[in-house]
PDB file of N, CA and C in Angstrom:
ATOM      1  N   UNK A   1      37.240 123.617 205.542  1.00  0.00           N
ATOM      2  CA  UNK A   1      37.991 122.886 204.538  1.00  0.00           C
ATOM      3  C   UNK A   1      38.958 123.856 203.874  1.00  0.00           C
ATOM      4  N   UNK A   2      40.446 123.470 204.016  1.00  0.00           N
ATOM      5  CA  UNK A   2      41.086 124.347 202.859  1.00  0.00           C
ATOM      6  C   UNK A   2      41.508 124.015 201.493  1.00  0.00           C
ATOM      7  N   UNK A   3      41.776 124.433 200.531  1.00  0.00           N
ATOM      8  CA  UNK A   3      42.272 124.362 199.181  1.00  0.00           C
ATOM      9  C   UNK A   3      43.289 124.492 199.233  1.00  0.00           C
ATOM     10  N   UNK A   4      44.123 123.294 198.945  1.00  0.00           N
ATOM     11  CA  UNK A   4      45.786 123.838 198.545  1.00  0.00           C
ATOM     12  C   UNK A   4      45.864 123.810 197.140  1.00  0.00           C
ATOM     13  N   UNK A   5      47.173 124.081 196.661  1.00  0.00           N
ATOM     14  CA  UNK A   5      47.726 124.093 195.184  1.00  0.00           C
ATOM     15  C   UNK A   5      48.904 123.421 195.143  1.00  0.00           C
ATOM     16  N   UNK A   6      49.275 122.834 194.158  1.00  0.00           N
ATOM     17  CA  UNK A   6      50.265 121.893 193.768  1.00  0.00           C
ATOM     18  C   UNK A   6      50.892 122.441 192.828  1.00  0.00           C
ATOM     19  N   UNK A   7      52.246 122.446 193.162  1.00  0.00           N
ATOM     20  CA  UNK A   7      53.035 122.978 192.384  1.00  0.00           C
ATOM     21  C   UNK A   7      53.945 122.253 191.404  1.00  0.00           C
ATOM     22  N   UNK A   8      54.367 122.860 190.742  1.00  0.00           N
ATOM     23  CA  UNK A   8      54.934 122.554 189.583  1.00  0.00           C
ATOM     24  C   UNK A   8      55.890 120.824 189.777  1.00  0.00           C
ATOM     25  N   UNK A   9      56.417 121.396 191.142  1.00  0.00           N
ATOM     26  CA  UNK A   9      57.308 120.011 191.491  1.00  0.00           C
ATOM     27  C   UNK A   9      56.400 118.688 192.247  1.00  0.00           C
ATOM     28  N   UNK A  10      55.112 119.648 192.493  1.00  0.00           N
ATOM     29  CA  UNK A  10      54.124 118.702 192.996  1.00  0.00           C
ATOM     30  C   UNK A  10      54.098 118.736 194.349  1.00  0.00           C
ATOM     31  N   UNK A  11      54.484 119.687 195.179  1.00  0.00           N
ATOM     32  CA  UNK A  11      54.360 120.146 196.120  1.00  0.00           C
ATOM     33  C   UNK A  11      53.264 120.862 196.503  1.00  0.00           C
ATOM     34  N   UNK A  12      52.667 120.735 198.083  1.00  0.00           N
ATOM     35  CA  UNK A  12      51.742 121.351 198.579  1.00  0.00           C
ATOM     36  C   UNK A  12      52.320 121.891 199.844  1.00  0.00           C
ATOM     37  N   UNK A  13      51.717 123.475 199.804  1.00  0.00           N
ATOM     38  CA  UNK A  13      52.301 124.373 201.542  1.00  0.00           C
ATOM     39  C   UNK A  13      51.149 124.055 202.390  1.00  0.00           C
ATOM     40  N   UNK A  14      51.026 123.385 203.286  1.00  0.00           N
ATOM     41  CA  UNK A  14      50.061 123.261 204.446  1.00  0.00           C
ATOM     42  C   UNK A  14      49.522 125.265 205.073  1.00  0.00           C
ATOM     43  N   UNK A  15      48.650 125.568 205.607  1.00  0.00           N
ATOM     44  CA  UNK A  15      48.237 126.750 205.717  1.00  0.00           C
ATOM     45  C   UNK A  15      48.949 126.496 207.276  1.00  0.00           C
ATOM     46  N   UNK A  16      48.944 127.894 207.814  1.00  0.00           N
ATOM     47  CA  UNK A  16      49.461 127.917 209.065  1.00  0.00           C
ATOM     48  C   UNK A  16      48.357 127.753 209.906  1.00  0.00           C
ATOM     49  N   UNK A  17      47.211 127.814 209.684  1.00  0.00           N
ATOM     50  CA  UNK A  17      45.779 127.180 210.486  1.00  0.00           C
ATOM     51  C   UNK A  17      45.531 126.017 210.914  1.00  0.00           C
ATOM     52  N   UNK A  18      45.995 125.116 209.854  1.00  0.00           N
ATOM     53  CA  UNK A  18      46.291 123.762 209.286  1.00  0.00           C
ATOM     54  C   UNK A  18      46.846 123.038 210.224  1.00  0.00           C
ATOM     55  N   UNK A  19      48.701 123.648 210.456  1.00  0.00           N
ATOM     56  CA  UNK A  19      49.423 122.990 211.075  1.00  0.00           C
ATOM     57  C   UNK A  19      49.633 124.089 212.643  1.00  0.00           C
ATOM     58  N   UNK A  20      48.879 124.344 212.908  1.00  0.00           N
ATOM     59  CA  UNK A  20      48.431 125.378 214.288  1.00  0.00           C
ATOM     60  C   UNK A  20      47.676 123.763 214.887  1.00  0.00           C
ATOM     61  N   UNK A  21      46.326 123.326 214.082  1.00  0.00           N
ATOM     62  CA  UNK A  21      45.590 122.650 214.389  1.00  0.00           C
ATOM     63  C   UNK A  21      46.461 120.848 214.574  1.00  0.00           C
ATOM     64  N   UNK A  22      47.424 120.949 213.868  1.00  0.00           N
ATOM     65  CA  UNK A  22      48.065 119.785 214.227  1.00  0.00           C
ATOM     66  C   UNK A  22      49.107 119.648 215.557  1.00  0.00           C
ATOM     67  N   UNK A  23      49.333 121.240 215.848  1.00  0.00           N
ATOM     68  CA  UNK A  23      50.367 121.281 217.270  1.00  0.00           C
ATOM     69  C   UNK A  23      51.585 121.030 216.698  1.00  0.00           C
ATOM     70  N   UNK A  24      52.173 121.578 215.123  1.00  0.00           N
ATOM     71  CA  UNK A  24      53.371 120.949 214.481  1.00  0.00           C
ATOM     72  C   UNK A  24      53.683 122.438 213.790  1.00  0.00           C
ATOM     73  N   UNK A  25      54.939 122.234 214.891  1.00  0.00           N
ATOM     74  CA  UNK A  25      55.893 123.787 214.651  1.00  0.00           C
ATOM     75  C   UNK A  25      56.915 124.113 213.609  1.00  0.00           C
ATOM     76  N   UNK A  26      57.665 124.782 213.508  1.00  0.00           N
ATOM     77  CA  UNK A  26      58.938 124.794 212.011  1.00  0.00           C
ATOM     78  C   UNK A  26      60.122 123.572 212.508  1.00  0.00           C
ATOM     79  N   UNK A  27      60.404 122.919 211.434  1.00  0.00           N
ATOM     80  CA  UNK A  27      60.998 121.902 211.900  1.00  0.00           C
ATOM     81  C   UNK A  27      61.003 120.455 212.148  1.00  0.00           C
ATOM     82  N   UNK A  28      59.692 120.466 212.820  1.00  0.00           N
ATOM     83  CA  UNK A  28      58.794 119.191 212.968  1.00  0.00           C
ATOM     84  C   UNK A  28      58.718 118.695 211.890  1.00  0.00           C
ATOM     85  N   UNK A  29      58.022 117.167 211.901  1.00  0.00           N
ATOM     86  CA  UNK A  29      57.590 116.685 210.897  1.00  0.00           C
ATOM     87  C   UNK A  29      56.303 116.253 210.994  1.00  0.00           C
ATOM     88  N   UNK A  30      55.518 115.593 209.851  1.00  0.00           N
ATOM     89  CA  UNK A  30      54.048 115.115 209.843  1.00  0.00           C
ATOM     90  C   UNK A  30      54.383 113.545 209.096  1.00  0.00           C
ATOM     91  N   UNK A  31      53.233 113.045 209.279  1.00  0.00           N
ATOM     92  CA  UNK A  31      53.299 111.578 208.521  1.00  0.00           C
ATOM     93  C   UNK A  31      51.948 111.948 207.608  1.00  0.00           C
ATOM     94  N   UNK A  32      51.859 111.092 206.649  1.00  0.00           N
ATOM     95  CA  UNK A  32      50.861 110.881 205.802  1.00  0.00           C
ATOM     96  C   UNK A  32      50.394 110.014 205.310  1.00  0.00           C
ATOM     97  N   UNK A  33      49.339 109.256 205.813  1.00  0.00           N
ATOM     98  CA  UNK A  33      49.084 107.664 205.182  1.00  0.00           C
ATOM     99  C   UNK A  33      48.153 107.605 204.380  1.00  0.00           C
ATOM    100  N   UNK A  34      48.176 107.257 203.111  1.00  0.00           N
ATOM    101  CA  UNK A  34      47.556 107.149 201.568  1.00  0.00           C
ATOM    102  C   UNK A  34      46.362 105.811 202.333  1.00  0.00           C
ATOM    103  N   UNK A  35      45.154 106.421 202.567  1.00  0.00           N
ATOM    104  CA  UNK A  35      43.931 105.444 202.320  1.00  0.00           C
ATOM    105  C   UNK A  35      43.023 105.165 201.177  1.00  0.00           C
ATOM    106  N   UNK A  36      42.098 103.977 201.464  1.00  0.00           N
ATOM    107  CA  UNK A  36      41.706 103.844 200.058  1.00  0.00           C
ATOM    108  C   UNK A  36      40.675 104.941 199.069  1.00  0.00           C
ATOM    109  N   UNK A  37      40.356 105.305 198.038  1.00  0.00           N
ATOM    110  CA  UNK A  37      39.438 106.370 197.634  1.00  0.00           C
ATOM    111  C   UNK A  37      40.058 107.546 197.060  1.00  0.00           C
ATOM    112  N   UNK A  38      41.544 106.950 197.056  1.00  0.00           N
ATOM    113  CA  UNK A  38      42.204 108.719 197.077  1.00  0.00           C
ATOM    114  C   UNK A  38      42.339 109.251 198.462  1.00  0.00           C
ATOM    115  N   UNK A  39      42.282 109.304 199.306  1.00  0.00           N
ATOM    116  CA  UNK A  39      42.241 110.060 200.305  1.00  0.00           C
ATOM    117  C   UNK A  39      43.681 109.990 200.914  1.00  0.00           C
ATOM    118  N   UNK A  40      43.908 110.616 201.757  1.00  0.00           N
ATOM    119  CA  UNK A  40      45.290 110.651 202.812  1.00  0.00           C
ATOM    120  C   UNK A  40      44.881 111.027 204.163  1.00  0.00           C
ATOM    121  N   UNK A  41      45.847 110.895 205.510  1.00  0.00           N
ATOM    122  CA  UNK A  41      45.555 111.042 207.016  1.00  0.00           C
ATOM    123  C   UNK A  41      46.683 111.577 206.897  1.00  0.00           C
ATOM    124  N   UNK A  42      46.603 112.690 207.768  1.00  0.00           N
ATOM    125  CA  UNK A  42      48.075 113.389 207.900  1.00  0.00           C
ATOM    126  C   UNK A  42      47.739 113.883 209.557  1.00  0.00           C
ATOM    127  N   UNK A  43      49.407 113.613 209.815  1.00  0.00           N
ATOM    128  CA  UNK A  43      49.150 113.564 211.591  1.00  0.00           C
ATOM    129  C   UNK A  43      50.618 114.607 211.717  1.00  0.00           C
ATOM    130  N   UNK A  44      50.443 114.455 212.828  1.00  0.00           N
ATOM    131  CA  UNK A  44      51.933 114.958 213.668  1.00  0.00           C
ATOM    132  C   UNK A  44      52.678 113.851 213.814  1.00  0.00           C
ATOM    133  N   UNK A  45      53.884 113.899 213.447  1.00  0.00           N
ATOM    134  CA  UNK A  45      54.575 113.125 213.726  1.00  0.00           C
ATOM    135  C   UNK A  45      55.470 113.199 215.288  1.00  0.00           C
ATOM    136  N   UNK A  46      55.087 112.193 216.068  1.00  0.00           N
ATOM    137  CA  UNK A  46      55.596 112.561 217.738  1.00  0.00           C
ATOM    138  C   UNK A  46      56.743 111.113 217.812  1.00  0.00           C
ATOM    139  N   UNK A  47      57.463 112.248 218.383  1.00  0.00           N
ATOM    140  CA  UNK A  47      58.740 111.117 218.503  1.00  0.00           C
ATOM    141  C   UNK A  47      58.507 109.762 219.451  1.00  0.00           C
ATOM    142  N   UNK A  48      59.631 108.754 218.856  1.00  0.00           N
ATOM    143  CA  UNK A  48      59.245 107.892 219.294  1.00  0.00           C
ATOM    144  C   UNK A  48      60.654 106.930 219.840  1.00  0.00           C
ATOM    145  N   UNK A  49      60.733 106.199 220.601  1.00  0.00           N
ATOM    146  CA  UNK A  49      61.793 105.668 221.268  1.00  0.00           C
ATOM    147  C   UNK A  49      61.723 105.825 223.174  1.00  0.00           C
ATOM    148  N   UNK A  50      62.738 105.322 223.579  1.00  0.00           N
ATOM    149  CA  UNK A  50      62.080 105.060 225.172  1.00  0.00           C
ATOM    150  C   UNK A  50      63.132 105.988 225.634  1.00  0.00           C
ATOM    151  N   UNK A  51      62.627 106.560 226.858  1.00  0.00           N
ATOM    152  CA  UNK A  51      63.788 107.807 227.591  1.00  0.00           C
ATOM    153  C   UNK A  51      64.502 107.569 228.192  1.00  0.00           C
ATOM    154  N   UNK A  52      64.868 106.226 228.309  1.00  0.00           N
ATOM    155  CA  UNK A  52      66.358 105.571 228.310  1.00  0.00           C
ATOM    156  C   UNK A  52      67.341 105.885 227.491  1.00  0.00           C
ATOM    157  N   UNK A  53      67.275 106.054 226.018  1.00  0.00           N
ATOM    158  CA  UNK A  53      67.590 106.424 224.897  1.00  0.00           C
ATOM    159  C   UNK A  53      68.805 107.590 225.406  1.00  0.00           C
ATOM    160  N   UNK A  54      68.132 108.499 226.455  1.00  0.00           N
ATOM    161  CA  UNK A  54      68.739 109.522 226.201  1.00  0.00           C
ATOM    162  C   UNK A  54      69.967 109.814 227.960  1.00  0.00           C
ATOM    163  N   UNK A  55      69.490 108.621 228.248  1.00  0.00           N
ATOM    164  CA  UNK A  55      70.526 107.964 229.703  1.00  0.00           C
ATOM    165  C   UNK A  55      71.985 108.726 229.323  1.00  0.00           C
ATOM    166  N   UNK A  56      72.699 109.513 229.630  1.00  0.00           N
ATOM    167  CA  UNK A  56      74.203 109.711 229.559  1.00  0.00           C
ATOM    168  C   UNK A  56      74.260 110.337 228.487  1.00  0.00           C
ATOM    169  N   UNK A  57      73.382 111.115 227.695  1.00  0.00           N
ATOM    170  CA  UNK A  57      73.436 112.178 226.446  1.00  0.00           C
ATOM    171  C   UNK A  57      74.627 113.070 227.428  1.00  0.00           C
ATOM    172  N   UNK A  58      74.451 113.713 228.220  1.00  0.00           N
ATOM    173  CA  UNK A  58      75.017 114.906 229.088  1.00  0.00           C
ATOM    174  C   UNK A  58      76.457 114.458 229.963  1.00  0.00           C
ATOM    175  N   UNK A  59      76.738 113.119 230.034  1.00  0.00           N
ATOM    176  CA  UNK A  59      78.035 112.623 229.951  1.00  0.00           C
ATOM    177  C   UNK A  59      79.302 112.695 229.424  1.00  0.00           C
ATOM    178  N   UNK A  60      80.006 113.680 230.725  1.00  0.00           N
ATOM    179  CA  UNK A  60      81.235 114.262 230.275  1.00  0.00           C
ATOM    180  C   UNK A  60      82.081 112.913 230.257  1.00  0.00           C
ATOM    181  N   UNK A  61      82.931 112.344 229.185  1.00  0.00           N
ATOM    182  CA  UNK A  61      83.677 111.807 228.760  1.00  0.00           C
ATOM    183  C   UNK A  61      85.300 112.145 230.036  1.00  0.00           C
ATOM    184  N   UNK A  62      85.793 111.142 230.623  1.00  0.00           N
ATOM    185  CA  UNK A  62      86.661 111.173 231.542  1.00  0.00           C
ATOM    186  C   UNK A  62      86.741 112.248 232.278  1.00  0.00           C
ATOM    187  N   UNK A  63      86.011 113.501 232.072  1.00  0.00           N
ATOM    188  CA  UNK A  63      85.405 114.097 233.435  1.00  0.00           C
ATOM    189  C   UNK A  63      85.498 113.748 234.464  1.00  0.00           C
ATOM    190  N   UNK A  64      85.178 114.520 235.786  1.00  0.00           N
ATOM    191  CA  UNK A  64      84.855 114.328 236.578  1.00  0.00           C
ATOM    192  C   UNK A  64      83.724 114.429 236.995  1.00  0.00           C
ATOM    193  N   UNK A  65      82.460 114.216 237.524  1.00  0.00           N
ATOM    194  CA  UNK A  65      80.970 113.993 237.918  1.00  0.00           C
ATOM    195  C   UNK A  65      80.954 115.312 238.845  1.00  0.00           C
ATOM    196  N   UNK A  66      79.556 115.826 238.009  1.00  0.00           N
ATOM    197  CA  UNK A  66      79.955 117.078 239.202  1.00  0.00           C
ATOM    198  C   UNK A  66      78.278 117.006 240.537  1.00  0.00           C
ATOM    199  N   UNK A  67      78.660 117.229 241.396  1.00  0.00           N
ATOM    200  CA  UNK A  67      77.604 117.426 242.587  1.00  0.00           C
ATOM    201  C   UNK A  67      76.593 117.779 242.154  1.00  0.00           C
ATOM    202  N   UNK A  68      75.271 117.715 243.067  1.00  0.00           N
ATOM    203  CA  UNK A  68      74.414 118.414 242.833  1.00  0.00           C
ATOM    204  C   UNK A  68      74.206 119.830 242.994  1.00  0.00           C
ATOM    205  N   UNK A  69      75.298 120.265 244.312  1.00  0.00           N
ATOM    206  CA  UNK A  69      75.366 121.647 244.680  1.00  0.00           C
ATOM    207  C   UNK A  69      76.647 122.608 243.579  1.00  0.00           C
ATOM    208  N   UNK A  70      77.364 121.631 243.032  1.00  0.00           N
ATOM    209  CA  UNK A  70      77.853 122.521 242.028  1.00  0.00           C
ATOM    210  C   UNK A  70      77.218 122.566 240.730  1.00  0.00           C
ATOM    211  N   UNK A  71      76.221 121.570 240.542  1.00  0.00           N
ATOM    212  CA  UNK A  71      75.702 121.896 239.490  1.00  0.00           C
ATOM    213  C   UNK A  71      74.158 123.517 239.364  1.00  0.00           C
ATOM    214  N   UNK A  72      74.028 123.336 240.695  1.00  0.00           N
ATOM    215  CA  UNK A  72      73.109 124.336 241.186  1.00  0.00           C
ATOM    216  C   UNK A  72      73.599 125.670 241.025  1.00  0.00           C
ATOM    217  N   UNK A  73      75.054 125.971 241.280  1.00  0.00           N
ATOM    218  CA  UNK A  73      76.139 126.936 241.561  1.00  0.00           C
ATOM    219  C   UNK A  73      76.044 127.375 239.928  1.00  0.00           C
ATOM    220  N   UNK A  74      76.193 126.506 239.458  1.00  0.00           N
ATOM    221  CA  UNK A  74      76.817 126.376 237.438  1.00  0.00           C
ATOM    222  C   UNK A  74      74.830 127.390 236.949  1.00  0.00           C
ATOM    223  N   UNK A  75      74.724 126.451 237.556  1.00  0.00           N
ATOM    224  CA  UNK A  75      72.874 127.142 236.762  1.00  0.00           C
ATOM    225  C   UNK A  75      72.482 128.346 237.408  1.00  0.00           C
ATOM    226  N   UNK A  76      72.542 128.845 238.647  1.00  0.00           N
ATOM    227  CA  UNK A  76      72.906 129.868 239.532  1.00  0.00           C
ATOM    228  C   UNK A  76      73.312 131.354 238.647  1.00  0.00           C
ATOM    229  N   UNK A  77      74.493 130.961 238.401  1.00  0.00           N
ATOM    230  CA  UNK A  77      75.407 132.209 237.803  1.00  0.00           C
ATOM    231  C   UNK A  77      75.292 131.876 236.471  1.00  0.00           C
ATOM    232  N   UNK A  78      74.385 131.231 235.629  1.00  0.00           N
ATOM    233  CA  UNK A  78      73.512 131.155 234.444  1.00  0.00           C
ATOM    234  C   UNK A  78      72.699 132.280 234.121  1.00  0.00           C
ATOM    235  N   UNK A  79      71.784 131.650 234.936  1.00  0.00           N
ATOM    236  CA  UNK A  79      70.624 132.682 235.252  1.00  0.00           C
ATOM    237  C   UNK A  79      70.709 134.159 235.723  1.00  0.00           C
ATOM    238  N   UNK A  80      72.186 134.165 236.375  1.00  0.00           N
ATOM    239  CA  UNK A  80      72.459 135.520 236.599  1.00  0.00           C
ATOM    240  C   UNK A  80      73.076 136.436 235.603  1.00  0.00           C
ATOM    241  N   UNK A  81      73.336 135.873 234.493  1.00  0.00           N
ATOM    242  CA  UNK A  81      74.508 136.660 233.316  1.00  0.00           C
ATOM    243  C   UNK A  81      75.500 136.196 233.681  1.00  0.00           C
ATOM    244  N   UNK A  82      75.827 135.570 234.562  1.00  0.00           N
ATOM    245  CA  UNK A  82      77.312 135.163 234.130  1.00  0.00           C
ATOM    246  C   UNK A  82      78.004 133.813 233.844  1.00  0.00           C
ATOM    247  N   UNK A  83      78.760 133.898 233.654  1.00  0.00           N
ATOM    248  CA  UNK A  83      79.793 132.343 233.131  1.00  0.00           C
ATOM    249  C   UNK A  83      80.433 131.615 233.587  1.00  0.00           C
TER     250      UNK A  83
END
């Protein structure tokens, strides 16, 4: 069990044990749902939406479509240091 402290603005720092044990890194977020008794559930918050969502994120705008073998070429000389 840990002890937090509440601060002045009414804030609490989660321990890094805490959120180790939740799998929730800098950045992330958590949810917190107020049950009855006083109590709270605090989770990881895991994204949510379908991976369709992200269909044509990487869609060059009137571009041209590039191959699979030039895209291999592009990641190629990535990985090698160069540009």
């Amino acid at each position: 069990m840990s002890t937090l402290t509440v601060t002045a603005k009414g804030q609490v720092t989660l321990r890094k044990d805490v959120l180790e044990h939740l799998g929730v890194h800098p950045g992330e977020k958590i949810t917190v749902n107020k049950l009855p008794d006083g109590k709270i559930e605090v989770k990881a918050a895991r994204p949510t939406g379908k991976i369709s969502d992200v269909f044509g994120l990487l869609k060059r705008k009137g571009g041209p479509s590039l191959t699979i073998e030039e895209m291999n070429k592009i990641a190629a000389r990535g990985w090698a240091g160069k540009r």
